[in-house]
N, C-alpha and C. Protein backbone atom coordinates (compact mmCIF):
# COMPACT_ATOMS: atom_id res chain seq x y z
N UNK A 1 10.05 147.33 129.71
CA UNK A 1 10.32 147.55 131.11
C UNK A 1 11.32 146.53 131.65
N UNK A 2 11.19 144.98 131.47
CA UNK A 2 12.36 144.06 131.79
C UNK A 2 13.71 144.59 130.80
N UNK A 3 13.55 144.83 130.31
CA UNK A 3 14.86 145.22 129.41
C UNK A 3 15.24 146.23 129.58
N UNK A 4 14.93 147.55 130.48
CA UNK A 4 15.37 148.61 131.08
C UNK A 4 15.99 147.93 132.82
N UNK A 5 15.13 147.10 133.56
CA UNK A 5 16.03 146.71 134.67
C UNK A 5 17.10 145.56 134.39
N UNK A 6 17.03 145.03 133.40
CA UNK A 6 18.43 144.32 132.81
C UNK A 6 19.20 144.60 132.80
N UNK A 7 19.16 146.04 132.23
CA UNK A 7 20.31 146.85 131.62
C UNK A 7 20.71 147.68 133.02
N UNK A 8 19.86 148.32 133.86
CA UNK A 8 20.36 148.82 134.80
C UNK A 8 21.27 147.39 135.77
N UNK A 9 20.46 147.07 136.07
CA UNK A 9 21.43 145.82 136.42
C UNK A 9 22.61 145.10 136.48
N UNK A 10 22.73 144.92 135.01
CA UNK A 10 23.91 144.86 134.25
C UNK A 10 24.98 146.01 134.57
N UNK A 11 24.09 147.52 134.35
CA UNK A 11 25.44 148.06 134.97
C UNK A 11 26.06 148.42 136.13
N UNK A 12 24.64 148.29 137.42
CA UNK A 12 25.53 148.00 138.39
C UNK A 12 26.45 146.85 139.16
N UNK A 13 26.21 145.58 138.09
CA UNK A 13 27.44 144.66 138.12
C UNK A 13 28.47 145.06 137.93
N UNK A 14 28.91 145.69 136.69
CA UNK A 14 29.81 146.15 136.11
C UNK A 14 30.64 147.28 136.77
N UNK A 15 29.63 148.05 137.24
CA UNK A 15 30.81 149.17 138.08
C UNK A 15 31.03 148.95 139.37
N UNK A 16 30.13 147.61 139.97
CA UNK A 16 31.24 147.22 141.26
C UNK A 16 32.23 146.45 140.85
N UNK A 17 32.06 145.25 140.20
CA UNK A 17 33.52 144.40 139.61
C UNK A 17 34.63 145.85 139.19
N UNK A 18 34.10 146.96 137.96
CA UNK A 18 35.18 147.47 138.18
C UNK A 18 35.83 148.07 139.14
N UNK A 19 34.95 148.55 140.22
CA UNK A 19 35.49 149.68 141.21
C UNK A 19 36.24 148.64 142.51
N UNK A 20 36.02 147.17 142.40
CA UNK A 20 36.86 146.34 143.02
C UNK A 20 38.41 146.32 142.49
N UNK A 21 38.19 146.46 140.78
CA UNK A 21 39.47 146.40 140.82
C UNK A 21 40.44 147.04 140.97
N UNK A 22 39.89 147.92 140.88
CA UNK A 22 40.24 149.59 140.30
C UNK A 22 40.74 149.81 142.30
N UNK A 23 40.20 149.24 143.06
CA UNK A 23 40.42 150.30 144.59
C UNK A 23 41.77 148.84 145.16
N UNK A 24 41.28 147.51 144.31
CA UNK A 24 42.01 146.58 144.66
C UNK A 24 44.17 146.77 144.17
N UNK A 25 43.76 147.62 143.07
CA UNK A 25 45.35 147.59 142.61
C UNK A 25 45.92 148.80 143.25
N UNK A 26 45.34 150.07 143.94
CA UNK A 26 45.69 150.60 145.01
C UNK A 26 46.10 150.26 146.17
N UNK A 27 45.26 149.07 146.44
CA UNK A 27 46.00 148.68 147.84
C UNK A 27 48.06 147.58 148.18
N UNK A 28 47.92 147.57 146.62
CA UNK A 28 48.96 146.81 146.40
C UNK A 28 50.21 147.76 146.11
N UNK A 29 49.75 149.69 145.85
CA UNK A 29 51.00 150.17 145.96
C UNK A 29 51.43 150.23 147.16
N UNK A 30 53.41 151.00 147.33
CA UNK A 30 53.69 151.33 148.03
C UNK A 30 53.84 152.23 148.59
N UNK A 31 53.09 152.96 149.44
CA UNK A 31 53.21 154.69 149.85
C UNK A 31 54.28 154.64 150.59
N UNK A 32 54.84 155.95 150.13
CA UNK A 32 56.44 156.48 150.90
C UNK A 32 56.00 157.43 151.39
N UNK A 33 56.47 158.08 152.34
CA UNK A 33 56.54 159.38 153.10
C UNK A 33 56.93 160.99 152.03
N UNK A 34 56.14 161.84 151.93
CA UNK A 34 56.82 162.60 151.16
C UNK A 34 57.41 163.24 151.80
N UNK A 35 57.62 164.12 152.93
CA UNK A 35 58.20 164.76 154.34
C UNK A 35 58.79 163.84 155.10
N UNK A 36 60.03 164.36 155.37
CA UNK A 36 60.67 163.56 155.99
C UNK A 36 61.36 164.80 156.98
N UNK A 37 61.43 164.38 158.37
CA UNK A 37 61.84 165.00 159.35
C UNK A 37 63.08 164.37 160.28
N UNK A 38 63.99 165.27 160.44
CA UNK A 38 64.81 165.03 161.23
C UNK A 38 64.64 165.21 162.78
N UNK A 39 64.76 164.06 163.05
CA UNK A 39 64.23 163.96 164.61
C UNK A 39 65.54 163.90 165.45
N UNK A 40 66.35 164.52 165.55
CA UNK A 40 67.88 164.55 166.04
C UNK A 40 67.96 166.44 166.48
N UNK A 41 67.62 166.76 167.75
CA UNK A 41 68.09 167.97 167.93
C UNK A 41 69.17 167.71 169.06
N UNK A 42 69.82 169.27 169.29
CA UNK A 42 70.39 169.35 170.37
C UNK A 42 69.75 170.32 171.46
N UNK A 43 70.13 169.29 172.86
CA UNK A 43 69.31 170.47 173.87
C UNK A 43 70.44 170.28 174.87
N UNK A 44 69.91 171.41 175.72
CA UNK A 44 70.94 172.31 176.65
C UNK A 44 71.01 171.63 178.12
N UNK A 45 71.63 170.70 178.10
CA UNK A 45 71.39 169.82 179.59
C UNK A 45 72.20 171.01 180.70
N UNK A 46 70.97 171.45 181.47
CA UNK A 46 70.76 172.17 182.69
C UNK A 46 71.90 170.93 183.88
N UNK A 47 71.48 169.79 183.97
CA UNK A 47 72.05 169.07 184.89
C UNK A 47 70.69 167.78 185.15
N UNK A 48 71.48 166.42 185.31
CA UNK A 48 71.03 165.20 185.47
C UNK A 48 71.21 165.10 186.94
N UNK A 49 69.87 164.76 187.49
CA UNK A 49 69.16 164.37 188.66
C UNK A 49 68.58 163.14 189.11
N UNK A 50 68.73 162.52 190.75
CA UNK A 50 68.44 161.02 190.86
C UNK A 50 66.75 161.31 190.95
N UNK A 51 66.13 162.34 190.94
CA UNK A 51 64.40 162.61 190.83
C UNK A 51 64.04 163.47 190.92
N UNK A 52 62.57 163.58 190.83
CA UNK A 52 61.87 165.12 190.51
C UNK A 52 61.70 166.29 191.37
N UNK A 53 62.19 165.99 192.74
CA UNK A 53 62.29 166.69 193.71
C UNK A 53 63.75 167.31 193.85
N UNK A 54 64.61 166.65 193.35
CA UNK A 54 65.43 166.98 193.52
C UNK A 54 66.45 167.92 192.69
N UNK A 55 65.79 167.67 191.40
CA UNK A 55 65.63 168.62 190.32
C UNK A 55 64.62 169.69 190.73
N UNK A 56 64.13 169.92 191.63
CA UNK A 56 62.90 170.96 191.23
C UNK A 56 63.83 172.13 192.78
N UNK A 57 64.49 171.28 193.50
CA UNK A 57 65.29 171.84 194.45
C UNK A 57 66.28 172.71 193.84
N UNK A 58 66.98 172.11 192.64
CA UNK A 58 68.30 171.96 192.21
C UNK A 58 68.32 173.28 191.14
N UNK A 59 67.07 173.59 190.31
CA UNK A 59 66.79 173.77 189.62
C UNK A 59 66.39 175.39 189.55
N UNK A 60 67.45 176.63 190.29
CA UNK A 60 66.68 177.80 190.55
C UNK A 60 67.39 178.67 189.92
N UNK A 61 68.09 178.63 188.89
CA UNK A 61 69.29 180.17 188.32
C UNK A 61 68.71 180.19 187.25
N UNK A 62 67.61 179.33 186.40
CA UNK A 62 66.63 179.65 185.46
C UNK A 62 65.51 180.05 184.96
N UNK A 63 64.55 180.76 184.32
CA UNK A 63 63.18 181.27 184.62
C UNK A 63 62.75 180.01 184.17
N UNK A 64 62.82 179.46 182.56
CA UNK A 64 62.12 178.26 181.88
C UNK A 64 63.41 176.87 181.79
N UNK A 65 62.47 176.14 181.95
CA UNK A 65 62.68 175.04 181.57
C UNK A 65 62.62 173.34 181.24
N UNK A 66 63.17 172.55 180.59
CA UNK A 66 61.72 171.24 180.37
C UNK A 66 62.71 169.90 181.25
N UNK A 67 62.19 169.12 180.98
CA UNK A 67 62.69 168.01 181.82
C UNK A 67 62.18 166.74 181.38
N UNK A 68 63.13 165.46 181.28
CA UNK A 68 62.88 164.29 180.75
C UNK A 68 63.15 163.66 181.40
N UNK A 69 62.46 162.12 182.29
CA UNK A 69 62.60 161.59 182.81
C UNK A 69 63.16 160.34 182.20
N UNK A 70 64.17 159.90 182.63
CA UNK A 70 65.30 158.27 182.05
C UNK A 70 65.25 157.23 183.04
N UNK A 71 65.64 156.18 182.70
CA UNK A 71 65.94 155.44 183.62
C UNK A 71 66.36 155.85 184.92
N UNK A 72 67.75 156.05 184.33
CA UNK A 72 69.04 156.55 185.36
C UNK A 72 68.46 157.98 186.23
N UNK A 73 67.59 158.70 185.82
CA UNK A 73 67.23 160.18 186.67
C UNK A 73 65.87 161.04 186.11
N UNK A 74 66.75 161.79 185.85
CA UNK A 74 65.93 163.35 185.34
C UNK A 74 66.85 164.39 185.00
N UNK A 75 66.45 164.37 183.50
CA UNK A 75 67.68 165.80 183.16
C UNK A 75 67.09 167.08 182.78
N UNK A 76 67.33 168.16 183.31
CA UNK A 76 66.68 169.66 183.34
C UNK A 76 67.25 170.16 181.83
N UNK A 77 66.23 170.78 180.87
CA UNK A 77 67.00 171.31 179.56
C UNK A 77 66.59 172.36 179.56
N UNK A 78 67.44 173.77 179.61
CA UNK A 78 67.00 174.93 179.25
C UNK A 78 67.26 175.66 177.81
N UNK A 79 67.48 174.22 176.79
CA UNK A 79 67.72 174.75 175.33
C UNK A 79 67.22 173.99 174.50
N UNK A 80 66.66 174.02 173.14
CA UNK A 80 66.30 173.07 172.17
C UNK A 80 66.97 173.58 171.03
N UNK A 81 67.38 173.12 169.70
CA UNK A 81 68.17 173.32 169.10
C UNK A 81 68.13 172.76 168.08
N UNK A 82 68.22 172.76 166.60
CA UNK A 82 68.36 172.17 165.64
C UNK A 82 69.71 171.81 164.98
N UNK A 83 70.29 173.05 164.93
CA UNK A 83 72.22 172.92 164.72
C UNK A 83 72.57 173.12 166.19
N UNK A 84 74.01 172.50 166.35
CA UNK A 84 75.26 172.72 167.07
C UNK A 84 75.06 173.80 166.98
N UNK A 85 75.61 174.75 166.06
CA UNK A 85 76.20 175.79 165.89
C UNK A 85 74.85 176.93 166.71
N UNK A 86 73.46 176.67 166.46
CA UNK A 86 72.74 177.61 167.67
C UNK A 86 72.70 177.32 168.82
N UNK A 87 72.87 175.93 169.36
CA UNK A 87 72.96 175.02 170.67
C UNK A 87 74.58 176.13 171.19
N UNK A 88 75.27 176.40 170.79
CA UNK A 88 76.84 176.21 171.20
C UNK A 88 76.13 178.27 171.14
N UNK A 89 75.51 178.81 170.91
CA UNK A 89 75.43 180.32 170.41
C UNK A 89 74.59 180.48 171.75
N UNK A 90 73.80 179.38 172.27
CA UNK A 90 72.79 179.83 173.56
C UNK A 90 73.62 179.47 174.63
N UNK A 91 74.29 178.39 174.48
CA UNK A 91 75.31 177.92 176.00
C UNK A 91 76.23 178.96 175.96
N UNK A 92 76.69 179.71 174.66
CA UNK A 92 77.49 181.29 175.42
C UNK A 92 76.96 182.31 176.68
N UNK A 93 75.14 182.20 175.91
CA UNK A 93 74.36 183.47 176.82
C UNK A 93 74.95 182.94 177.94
N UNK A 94 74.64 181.42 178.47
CA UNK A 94 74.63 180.68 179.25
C UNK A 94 75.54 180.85 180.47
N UNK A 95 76.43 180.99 179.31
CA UNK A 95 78.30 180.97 179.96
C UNK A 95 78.11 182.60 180.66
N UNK A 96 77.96 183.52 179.65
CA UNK A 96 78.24 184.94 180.32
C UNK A 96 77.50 184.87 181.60
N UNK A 97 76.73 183.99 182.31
CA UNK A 97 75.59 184.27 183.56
C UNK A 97 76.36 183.32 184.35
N UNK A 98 77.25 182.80 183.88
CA UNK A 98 77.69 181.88 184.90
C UNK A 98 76.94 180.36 185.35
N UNK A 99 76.71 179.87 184.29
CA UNK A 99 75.49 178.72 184.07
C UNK A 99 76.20 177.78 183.33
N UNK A 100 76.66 176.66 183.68
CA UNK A 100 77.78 175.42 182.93
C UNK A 100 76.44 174.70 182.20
N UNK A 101 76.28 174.85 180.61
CA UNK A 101 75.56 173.53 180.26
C UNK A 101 75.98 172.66 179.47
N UNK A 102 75.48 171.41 179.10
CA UNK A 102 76.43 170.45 178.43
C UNK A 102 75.34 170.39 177.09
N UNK A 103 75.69 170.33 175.55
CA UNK A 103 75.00 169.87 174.74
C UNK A 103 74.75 168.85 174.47
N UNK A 104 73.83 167.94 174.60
CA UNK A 104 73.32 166.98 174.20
C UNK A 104 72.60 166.59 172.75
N UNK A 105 72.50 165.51 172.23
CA UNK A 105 71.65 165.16 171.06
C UNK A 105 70.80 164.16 171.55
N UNK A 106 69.75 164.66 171.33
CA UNK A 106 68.39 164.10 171.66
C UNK A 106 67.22 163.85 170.38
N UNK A 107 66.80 162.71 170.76
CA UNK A 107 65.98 162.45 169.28
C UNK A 107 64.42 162.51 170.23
N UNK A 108 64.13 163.54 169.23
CA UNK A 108 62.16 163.50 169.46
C UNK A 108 61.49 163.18 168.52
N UNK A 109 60.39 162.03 168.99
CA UNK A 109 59.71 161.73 167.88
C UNK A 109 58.13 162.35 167.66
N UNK A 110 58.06 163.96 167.70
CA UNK A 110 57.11 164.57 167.25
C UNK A 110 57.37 165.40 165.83
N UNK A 111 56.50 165.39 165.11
CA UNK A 111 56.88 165.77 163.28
C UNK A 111 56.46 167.17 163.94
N UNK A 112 55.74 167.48 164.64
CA UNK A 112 54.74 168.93 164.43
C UNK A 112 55.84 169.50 165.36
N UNK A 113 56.24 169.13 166.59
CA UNK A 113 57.49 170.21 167.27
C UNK A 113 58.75 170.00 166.25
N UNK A 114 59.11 169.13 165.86
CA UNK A 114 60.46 169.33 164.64
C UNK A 114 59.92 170.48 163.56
N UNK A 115 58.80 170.45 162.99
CA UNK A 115 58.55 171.70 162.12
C UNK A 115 58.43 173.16 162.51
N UNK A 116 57.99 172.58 163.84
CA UNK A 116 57.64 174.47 164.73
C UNK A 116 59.15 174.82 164.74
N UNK A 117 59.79 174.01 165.68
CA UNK A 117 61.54 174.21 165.92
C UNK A 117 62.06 174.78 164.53
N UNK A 118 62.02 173.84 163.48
CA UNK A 118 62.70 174.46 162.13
C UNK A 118 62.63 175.75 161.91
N UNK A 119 60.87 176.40 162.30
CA UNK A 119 60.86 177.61 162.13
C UNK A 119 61.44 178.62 162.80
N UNK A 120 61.48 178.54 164.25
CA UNK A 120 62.51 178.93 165.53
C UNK A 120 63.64 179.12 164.76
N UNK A 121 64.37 177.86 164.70
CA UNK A 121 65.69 178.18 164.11
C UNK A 121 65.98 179.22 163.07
N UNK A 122 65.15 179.36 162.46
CA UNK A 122 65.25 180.49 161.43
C UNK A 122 65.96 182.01 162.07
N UNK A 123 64.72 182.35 163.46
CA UNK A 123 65.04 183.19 163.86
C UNK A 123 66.29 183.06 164.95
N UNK A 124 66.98 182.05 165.33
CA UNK A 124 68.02 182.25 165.99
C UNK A 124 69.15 182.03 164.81
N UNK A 125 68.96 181.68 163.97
CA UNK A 125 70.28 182.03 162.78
C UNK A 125 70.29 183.54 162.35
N UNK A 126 68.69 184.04 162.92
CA UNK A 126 69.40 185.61 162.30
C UNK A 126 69.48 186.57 163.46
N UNK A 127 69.95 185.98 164.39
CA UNK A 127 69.94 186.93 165.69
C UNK A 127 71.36 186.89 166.64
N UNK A 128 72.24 187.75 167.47
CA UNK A 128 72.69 188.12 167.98
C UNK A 128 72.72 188.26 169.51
N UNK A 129 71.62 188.96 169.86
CA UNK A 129 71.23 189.27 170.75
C UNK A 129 70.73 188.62 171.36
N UNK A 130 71.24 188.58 173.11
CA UNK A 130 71.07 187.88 174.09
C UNK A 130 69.74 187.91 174.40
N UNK A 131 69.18 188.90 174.73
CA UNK A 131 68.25 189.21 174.90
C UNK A 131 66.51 188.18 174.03
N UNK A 132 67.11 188.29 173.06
CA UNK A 132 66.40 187.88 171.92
C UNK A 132 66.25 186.39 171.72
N UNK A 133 67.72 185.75 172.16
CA UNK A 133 67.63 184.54 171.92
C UNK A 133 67.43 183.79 172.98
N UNK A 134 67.36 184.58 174.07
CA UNK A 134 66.55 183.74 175.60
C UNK A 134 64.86 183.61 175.00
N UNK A 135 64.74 184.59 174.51
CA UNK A 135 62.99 184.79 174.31
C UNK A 135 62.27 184.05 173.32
N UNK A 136 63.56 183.71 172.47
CA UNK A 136 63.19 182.75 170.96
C UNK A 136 63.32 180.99 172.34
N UNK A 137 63.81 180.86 173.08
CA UNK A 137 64.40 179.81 173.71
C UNK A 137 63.24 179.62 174.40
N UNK A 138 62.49 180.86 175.19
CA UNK A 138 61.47 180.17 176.08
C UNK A 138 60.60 179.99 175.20
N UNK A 139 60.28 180.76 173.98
CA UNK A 139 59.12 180.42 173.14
C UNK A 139 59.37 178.49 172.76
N UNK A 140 60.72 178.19 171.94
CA UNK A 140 60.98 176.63 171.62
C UNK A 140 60.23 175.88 173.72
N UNK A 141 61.15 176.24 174.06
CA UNK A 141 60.67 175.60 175.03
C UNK A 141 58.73 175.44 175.16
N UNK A 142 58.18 176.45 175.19
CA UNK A 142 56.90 176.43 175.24
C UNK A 142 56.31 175.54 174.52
N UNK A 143 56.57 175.77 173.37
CA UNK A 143 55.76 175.02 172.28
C UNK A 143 56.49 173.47 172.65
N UNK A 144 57.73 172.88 173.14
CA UNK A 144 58.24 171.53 173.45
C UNK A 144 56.48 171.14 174.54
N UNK A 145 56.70 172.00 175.56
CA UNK A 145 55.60 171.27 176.43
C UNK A 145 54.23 171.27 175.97
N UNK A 146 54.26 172.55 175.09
CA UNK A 146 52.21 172.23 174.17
C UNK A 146 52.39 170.93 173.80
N UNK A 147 53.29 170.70 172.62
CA UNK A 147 53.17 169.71 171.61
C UNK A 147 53.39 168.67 171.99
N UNK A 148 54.82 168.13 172.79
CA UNK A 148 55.33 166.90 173.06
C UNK A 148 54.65 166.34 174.56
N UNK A 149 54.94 167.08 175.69
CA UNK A 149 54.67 166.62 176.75
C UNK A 149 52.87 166.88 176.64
N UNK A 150 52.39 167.50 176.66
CA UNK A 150 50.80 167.50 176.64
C UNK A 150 50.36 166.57 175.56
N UNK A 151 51.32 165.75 174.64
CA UNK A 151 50.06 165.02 173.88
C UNK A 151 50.69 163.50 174.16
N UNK A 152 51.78 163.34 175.29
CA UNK A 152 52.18 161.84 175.34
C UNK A 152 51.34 161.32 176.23
């Protein structure tokens, strides 16, 4: 009977010293990111404002749109964008309505709206239609205020 709790004994010495070492040379690697996201879009500056009233005055030839507050103001965006080249395809709709917007590059630091957006973009690289790409626009927009503004 002493020579059965010896031995148990013995081995639970043994598998904590090892499982020290064993969890200890893990903590000494280096984890890298395997996903990596580009946090650089372009959005559709509606127009920069000295405040929120005055933007919300300013702010009526559009159904949707988001807004970031800066130092210097408040700028109204009625576009989000991953390429130029769809940013510059929505400021046309833009143009035909008679609506001046300026493209901007804006860096967001949410991984989960950069992945939703990626998917967006998909469907405004395969679309044409005005119609279509206002509706892909309020959807990006939507999901900007779920994800980014509701979780800062």
């Amino acid at each position: 009977m002493k020579k059965t709790v010896l031995w148990v004994l013995a081995a639970l010495i043994s598998g904590a010293i090892l499982g020290k070492v064993t969890f200890d040379k893990y903590e000494k690697i280096d984890v890298q990111s395997v996903i990596s996201f580009n946090n650089k879009v372009y959005m559709l500056r509606y127009g920069n404002y000295s405040n929120l009233d005055e933007m919300y005055e300013k702010v009526t030839n559009v159904d949707r749109y988001i807004y970031i507050e800066k130092e210097d103001g408040v700028s109204a965006y009625v576009g989000v964008s991953t390429t130029k080249k769809n940013a510059n395809k929505i400021k046309d709709v833009y143009l035909d309505k008679k609506i001046e917007l300026t493209v901007e590059e804006v860096t967001i630091n949410n991984d989960e709206f950069i992945q939703n957006l990626n998917e967006y973009e998909k469907l405004l690289d395969a679309t044409e239609d005005e119609k279509s790409l206002l509706i892909i626009e309020n959807q990006i927009l939507s999901c900007y205020e779920e994800t980014v503004v509701n979780n800062e």
